[in-house]
C-alpha atoms as a PDB file:
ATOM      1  CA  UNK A   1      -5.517  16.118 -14.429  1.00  0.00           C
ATOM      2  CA  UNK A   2      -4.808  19.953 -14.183  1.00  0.00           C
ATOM      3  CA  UNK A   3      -6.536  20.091 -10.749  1.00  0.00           C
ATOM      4  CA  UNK A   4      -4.556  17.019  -9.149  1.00  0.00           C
ATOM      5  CA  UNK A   5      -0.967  18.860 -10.902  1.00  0.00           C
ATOM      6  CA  UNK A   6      -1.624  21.946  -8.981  1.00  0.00           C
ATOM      7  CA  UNK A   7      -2.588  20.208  -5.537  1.00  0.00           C
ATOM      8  CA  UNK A   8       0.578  18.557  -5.867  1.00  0.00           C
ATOM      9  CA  UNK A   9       2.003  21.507  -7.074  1.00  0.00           C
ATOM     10  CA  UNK A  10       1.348  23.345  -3.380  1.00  0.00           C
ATOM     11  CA  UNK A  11       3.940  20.789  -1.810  1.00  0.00           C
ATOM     12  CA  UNK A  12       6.928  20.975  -1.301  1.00  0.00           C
ATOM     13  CA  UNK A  13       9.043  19.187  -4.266  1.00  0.00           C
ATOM     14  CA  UNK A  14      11.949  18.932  -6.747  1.00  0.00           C
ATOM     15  CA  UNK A  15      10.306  17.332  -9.761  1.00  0.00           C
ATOM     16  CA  UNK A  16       6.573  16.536 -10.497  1.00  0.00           C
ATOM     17  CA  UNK A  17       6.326  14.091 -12.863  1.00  0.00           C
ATOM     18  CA  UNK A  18       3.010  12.539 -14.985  1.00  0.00           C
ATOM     19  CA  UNK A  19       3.524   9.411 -15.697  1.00  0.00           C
ATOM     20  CA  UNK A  20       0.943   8.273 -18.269  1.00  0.00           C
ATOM     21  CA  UNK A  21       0.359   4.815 -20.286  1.00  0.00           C
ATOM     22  CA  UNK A  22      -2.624   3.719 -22.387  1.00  0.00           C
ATOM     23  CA  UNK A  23      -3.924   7.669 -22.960  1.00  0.00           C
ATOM     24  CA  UNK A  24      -0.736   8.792 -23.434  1.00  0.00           C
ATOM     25  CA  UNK A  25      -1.461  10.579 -26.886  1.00  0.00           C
ATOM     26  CA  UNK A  26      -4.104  12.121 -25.418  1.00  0.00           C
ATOM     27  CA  UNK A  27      -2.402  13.230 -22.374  1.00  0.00           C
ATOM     28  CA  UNK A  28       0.445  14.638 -24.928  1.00  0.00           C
ATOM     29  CA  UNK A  29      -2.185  16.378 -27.147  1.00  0.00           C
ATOM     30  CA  UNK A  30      -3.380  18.406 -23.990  1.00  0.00           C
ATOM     31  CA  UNK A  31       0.295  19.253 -22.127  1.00  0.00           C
ATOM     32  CA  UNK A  32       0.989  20.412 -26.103  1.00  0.00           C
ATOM     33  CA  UNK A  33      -1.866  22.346 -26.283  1.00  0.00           C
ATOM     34  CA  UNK A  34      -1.320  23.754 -23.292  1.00  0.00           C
ATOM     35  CA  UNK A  35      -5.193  22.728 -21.436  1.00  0.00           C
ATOM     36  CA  UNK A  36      -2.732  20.398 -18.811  1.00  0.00           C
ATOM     37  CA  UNK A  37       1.162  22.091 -17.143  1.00  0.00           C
ATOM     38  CA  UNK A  38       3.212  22.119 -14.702  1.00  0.00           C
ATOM     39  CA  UNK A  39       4.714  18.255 -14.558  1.00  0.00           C
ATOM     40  CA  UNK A  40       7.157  16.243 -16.624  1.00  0.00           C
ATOM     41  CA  UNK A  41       5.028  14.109 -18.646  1.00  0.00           C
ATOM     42  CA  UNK A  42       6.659  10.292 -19.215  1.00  0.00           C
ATOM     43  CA  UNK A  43       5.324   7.688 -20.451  1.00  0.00           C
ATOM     44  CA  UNK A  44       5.171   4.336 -19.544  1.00  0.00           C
ATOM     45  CA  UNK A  45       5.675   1.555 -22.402  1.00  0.00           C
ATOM     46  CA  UNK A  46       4.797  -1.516 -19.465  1.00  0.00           C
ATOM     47  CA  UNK A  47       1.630  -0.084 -18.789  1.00  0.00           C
ATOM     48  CA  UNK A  48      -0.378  -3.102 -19.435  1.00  0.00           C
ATOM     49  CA  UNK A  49       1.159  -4.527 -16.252  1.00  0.00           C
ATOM     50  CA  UNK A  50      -0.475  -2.531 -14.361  1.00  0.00           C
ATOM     51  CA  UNK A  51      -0.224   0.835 -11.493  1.00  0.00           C
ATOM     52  CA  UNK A  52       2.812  -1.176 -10.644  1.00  0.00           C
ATOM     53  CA  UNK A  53       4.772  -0.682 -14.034  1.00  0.00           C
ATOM     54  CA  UNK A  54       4.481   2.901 -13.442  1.00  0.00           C
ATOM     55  CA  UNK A  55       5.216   3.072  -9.562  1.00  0.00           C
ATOM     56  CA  UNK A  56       8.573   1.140 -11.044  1.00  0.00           C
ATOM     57  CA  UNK A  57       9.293   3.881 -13.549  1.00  0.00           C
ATOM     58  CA  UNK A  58       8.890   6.913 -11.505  1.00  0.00           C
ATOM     59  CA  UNK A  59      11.061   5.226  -8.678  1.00  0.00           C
ATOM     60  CA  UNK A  60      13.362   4.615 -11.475  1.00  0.00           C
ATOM     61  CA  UNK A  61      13.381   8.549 -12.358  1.00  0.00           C
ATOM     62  CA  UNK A  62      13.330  10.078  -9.159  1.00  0.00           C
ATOM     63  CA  UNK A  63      15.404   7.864  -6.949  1.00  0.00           C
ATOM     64  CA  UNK A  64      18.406   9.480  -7.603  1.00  0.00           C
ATOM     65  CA  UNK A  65      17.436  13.044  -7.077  1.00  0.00           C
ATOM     66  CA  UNK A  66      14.351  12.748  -4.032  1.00  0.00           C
ATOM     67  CA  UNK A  67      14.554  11.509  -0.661  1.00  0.00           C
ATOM     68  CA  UNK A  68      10.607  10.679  -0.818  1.00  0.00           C
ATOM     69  CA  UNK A  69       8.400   9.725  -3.340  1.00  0.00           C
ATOM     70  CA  UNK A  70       4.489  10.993  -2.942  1.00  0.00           C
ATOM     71  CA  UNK A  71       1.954   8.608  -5.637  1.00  0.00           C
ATOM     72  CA  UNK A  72      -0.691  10.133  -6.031  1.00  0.00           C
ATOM     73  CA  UNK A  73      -3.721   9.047  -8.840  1.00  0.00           C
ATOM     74  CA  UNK A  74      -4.306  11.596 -11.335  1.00  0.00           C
ATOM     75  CA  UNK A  75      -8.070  10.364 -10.800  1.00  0.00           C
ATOM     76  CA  UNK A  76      -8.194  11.047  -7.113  1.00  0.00           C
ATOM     77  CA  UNK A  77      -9.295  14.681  -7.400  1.00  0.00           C
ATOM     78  CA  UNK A  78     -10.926  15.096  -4.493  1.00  0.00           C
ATOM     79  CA  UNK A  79      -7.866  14.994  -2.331  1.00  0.00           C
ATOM     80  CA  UNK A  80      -6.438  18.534  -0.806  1.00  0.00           C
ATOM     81  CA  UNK A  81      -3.098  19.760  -0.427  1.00  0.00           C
ATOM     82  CA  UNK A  82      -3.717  20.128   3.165  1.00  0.00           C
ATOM     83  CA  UNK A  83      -4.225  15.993   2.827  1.00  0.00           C
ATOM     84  CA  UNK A  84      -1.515  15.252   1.461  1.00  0.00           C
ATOM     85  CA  UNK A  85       0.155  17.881   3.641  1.00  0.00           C
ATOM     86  CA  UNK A  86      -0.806  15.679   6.450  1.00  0.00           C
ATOM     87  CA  UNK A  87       1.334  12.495   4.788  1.00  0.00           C
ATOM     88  CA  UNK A  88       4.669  14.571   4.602  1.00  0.00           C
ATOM     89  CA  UNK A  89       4.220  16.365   7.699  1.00  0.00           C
ATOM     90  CA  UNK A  90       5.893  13.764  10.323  1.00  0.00           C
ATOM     91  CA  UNK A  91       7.503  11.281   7.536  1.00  0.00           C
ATOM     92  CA  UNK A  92      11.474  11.264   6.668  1.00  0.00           C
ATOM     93  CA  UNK A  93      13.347   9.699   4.387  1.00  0.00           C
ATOM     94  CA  UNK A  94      13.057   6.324   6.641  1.00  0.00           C
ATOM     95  CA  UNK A  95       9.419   6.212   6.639  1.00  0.00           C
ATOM     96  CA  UNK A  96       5.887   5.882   4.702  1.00  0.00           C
ATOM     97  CA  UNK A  97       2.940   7.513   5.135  1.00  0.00           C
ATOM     98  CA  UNK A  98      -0.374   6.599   3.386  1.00  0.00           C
ATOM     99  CA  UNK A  99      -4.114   7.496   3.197  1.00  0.00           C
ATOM    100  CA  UNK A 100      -6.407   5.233   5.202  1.00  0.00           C
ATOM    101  CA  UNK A 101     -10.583   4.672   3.766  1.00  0.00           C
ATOM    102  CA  UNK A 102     -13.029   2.680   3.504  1.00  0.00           C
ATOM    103  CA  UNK A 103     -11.459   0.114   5.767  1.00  0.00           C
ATOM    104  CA  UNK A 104      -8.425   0.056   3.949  1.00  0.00           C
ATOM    105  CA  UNK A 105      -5.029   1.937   2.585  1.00  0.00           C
ATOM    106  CA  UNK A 106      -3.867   3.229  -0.397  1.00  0.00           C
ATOM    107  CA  UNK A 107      -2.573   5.897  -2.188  1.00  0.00           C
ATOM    108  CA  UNK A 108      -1.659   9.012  -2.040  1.00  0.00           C
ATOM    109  CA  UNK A 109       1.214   7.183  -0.544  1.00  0.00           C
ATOM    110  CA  UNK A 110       4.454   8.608   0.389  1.00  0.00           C
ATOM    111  CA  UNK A 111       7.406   6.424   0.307  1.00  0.00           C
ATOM    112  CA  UNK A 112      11.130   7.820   1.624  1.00  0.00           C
ATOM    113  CA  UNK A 113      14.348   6.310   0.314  1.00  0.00           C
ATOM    114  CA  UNK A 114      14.434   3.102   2.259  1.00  0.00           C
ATOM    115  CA  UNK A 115      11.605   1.918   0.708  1.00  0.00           C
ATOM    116  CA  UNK A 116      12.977   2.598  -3.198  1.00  0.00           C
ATOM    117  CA  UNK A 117      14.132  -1.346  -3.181  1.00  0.00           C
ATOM    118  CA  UNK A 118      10.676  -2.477  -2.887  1.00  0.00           C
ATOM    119  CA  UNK A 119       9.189   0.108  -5.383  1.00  0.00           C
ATOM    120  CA  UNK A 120      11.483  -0.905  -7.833  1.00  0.00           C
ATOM    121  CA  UNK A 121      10.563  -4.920  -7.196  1.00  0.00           C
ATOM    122  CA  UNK A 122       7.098  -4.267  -7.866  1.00  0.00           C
ATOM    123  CA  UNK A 123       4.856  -6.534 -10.660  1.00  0.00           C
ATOM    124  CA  UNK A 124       1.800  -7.240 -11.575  1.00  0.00           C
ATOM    125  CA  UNK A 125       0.749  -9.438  -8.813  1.00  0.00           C
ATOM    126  CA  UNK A 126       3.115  -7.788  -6.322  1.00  0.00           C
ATOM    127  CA  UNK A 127       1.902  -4.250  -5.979  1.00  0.00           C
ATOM    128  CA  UNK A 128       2.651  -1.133  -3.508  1.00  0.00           C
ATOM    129  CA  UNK A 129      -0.325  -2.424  -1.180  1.00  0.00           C
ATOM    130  CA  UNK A 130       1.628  -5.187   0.133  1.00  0.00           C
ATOM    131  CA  UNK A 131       4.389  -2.761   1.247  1.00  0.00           C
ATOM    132  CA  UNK A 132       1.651  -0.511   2.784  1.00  0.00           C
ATOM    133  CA  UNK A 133       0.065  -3.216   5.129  1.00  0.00           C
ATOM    134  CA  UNK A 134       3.044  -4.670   6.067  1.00  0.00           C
ATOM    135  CA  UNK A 135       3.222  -4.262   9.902  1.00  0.00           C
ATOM    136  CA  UNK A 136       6.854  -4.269   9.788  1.00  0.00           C
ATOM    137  CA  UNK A 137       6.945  -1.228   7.581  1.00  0.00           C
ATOM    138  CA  UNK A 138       5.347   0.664  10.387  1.00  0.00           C
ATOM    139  CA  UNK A 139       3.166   3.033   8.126  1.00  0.00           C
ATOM    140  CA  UNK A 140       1.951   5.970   8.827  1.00  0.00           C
ATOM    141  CA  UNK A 141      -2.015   5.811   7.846  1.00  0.00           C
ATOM    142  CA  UNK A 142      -3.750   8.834   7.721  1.00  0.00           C
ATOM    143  CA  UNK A 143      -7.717   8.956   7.476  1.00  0.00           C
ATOM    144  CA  UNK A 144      -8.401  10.411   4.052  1.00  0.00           C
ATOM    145  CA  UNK A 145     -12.253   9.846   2.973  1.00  0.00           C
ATOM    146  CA  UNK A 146     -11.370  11.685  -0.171  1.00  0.00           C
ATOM    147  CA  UNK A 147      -9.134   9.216  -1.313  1.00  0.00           C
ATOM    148  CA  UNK A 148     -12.058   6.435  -1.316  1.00  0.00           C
ATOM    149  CA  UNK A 149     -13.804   8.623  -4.288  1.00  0.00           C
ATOM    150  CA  UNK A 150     -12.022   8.400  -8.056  1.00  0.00           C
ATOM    151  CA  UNK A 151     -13.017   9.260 -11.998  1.00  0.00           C
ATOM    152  CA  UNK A 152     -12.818   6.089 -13.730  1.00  0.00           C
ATOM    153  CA  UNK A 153     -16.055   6.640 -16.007  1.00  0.00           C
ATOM    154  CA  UNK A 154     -18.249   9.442 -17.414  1.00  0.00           C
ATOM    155  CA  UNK A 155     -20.917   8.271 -14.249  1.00  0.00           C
ATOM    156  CA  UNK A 156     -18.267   9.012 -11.211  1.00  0.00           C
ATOM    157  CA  UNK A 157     -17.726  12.490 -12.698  1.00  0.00           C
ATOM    158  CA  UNK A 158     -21.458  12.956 -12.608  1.00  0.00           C
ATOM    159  CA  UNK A 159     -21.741  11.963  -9.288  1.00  0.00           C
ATOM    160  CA  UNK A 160     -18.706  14.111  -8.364  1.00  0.00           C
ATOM    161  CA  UNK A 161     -21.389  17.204  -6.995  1.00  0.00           C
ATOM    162  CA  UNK A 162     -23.294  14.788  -4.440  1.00  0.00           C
ATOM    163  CA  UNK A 163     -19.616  13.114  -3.272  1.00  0.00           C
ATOM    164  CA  UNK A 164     -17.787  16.569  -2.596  1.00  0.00           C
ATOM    165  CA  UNK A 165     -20.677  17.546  -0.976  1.00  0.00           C
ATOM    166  CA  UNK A 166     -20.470  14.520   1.420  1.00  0.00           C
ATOM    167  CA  UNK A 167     -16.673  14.686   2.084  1.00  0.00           C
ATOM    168  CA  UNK A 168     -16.339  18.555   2.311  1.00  0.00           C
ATOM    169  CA  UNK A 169     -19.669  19.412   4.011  1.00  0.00           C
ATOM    170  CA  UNK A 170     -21.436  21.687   1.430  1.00  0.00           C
END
């Protein structure tokens, strides 16, 4: 979580925000004992429903304040700042910009203002993908093999080594 705060830390931005749900105690334990900084921490009671409770949420926070909202999963920590560089670099408050892999798109995703109505109207079975592939939305997709990999269980992490090597060349 620390490494993915501090790549996000290298943009440009006006609030960086955590937004965490089922691990939240845990999450809390480590910003309080100071392992994890640098972000707001909030947490999300409508977690069950899903990546799009909490896409809701931080619209909900930040709308007022940003021009453009970057998602970005804590578990994606293979992704650089000079990736997600690439999805602001070009993209204004009008637009959205989004990481393209493994035949598909996803996040990081960065949405600008116009787009906040839609964030906010996302459920469960009505998530941020269908704003991203919407040809009328005109999105921005960057190529981003990074973004394919994520940590979901104690396996992935051991097969970070071999999958950095891959995406970064060593």
């Amino acid at each position: 979580l620390q490494h993915v705060i501090d790549t996000a830390f290298a943009l440009p931005h006006k609030r960086l925000m955590v937004i965490t749900g089922k691990y939240d105690q845990a999450i809390k334990k480590a910003f309080k004992g100071g392992l994890v900084s640098g972000a707001e921490q909030v947490y999300n009671p409508d977690w069950p429903e899903g990546m799009s409770s909490s896409i809701r949420l931080g619209c909900q926070l930040l709308a007022n304040d940003c021009d453009q909202i970057l998602v970005l999963l804590a578990d994606q920590i293979l992704v650089s700042a000079d990736e997600l560089h690439s999805l602001i670099d070009g993209t204004d408050s009008n637009g959205i910009a989004c990481a393209g892999f493994s035949g598909t798109v996803g996040p990081p995703a960065l949405f600008g203002r116009v787009f906040y109505p839609e964030l906010l109207s996302l459920d469960a079975e009505n998530g941020a993908k269908r704003i991203l592939t919407n040809p009328e939305n005109h999105v921005r997709v960057i190529p981003m093999a990074s973004a394919a990999w994520d940590i979901d269980t104690p396996e992935d992490l051991d097969n970070l080594a071999d999958v950095g090597s891959y995406i970064f060349g060593n």
